[in-house]
Protein backbone atom coordinates (compact mmCIF):
# COMPACT_ATOMS: atom_id res chain seq x y z
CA UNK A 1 11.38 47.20 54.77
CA UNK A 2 10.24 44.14 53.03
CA UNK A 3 9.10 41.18 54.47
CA UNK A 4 11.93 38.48 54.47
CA UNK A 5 11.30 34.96 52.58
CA UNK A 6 12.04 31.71 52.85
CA UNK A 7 13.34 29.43 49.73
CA UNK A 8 13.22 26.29 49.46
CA UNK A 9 16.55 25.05 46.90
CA UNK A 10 19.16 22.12 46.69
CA UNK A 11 22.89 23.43 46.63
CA UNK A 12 25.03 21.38 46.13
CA UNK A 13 23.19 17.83 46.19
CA UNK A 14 21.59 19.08 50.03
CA UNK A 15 17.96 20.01 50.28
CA UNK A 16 18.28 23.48 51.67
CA UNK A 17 16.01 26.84 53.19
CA UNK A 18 16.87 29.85 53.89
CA UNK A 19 15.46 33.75 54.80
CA UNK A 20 16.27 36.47 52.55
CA UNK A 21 15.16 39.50 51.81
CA UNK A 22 13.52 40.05 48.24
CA UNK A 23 16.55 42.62 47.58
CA UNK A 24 19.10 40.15 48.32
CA UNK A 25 20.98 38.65 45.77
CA UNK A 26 21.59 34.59 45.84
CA UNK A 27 25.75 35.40 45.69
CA UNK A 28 24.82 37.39 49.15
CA UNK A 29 22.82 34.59 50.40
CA UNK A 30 25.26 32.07 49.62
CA UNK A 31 28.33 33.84 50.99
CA UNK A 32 27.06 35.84 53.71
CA UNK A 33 23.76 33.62 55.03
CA UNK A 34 25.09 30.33 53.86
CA UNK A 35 28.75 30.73 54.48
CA UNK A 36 29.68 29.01 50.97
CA UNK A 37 32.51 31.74 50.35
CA UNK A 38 33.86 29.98 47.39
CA UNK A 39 31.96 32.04 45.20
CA UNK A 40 33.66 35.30 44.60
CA UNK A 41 32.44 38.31 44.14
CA UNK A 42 34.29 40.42 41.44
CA UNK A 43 32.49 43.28 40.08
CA UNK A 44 28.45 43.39 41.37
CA UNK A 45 27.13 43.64 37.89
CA UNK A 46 27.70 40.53 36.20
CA UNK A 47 30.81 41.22 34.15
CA UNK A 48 33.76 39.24 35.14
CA UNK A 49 32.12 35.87 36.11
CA UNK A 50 33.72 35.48 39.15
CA UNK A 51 30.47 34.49 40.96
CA UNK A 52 29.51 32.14 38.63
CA UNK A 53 27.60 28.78 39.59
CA UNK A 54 24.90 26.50 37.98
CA UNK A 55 21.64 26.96 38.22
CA UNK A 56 19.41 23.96 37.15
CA UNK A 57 22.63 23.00 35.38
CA UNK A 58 23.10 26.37 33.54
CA UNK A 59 26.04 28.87 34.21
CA UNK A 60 24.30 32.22 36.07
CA UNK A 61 26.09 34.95 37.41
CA UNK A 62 24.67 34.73 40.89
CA UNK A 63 25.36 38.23 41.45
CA UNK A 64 22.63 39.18 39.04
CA UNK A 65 19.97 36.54 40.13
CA UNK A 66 17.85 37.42 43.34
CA UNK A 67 18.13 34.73 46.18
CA UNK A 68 14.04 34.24 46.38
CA UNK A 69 14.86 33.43 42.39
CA UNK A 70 16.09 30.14 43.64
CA UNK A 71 12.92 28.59 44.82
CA UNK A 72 12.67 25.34 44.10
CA UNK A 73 16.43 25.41 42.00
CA UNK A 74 19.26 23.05 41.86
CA UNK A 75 22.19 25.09 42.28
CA UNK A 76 25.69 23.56 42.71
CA UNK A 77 28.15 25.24 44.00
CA UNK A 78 31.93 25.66 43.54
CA UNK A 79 31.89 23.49 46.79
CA UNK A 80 30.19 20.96 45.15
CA UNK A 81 32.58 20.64 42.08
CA UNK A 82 35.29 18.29 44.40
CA UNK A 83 34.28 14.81 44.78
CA UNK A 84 34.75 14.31 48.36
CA UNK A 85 38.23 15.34 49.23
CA UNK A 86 39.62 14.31 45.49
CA UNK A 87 39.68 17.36 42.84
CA UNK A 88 37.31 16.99 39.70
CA UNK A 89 39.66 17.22 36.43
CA UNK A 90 38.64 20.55 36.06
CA UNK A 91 40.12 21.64 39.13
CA UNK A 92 43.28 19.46 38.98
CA UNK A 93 43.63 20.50 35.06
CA UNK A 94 43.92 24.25 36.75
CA UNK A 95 46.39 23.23 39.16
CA UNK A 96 48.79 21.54 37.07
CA UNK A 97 48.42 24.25 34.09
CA UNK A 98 49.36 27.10 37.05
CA UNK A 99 45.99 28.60 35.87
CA UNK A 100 45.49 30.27 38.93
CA UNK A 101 47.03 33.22 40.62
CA UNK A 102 44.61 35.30 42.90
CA UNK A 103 42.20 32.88 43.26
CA UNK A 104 38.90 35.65 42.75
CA UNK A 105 38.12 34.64 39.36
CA UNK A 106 39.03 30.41 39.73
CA UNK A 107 35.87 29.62 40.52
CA UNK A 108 33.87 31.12 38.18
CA UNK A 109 36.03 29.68 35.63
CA UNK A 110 35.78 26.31 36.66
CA UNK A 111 31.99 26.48 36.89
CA UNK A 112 31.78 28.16 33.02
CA UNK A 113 34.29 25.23 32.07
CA UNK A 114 32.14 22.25 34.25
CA UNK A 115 29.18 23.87 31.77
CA UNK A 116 31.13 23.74 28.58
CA UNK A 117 32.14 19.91 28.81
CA UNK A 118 29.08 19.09 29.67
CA UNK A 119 28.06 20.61 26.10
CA UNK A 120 30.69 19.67 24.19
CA UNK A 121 33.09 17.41 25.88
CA UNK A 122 36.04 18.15 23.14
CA UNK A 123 36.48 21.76 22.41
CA UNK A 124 38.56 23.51 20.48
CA UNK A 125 40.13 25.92 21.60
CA UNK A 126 38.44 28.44 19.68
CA UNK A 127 35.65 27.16 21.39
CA UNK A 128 36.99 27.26 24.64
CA UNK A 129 38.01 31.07 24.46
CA UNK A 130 34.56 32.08 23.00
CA UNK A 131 32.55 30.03 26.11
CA UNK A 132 35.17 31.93 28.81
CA UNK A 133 34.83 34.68 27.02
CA UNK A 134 32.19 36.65 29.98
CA UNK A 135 34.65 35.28 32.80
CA UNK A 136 37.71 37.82 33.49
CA UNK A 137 41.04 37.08 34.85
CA UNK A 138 43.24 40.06 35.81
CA UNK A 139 46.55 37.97 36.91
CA UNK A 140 47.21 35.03 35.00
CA UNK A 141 46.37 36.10 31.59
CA UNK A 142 43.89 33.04 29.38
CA UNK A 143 46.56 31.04 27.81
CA UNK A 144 47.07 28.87 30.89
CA UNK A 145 43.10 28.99 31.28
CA UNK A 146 42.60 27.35 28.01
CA UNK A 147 45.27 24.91 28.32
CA UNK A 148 43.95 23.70 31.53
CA UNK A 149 40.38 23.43 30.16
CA UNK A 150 41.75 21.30 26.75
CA UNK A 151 43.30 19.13 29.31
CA UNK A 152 40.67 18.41 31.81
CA UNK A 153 38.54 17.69 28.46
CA UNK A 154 41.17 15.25 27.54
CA UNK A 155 41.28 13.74 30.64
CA UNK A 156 37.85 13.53 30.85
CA UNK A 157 37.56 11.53 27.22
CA UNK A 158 40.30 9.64 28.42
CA UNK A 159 38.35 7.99 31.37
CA UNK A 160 35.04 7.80 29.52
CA UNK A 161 36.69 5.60 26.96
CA UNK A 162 38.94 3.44 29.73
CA UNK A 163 35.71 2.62 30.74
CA UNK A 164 33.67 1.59 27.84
């Protein structure tokens, strides 16, 4: 057996260490060590998304990246999307578009989507479809996905100009 590790990461905005095994993957560590069960787990081999988070502000599928691969990382967290107890837009945008059935792929999705605004804060929604496109939903079908991602994007222009 291999000796177990300790990293050294920020999650969430919290300077954090943990013990892992080399083997273990960082959507093990963060569910089962860390107890941040917010990521899902959908398929084990980075298909559907579902265990999606950033990763020095870049969507990974943390089923596919080895905890002891976060040394040193900023990682945020589906639990760190909320700002205090009030929802970010993304997360109310899914709400109010009933873009959410199951709840196993929601967070993935509204990681992806946190990463697409911050690249392009007006999609299209040709754009929006290709960007989800590695995120799977099995209940709700996309249509509600998009529309809640065009919203929270026009929400999200909407404040940035009310405050210029």
């Amino acid at each position: 057996m291999a000796k177990k590790r300790i990293v050294s990461t920020t999650i969430n905005g919290d300077v954090t260490e943990f013990l892992c095994e080399p083997r273990q993957t960082l959507l093990e560590v963060l569910r089962d060590t860390l107890h941040l069960t917010g990521t899902k787990e959908g398929c084990g081999n980075g298909n559907c998304g579902s265990c999606t988070i950033s990763m020095n502000g870049r969507p990974v599928t943390s089923c596919l990246v080895l905890a002891v691969e976060a040394e040193g990382a900023d990682l945020r967290t589906i639990e760190g999307v909320a700002r205090g107890s009030a929802l970010d837009e993304v997360q109310q945008a899914f709400l109010e578009e009933a873009a959410l059935q199951c709840g196993i792929c929601t967070p993935g999705f509204i990681m992806q989507t946190e990463a697409l605004l911050a690249e392009n804060p007006d999609p299209t929604e040709e754009e929006v479809r290709f960007y989800l496109a590695g995120n799977l939903c099995r209940c709700t079908g996309y249509d509600k996905i998009v529309r809640a991602v065009l919203s929270a994007a026009r929400k999200r222009r909407m404040t940035a100009e009310a405050a210029k």
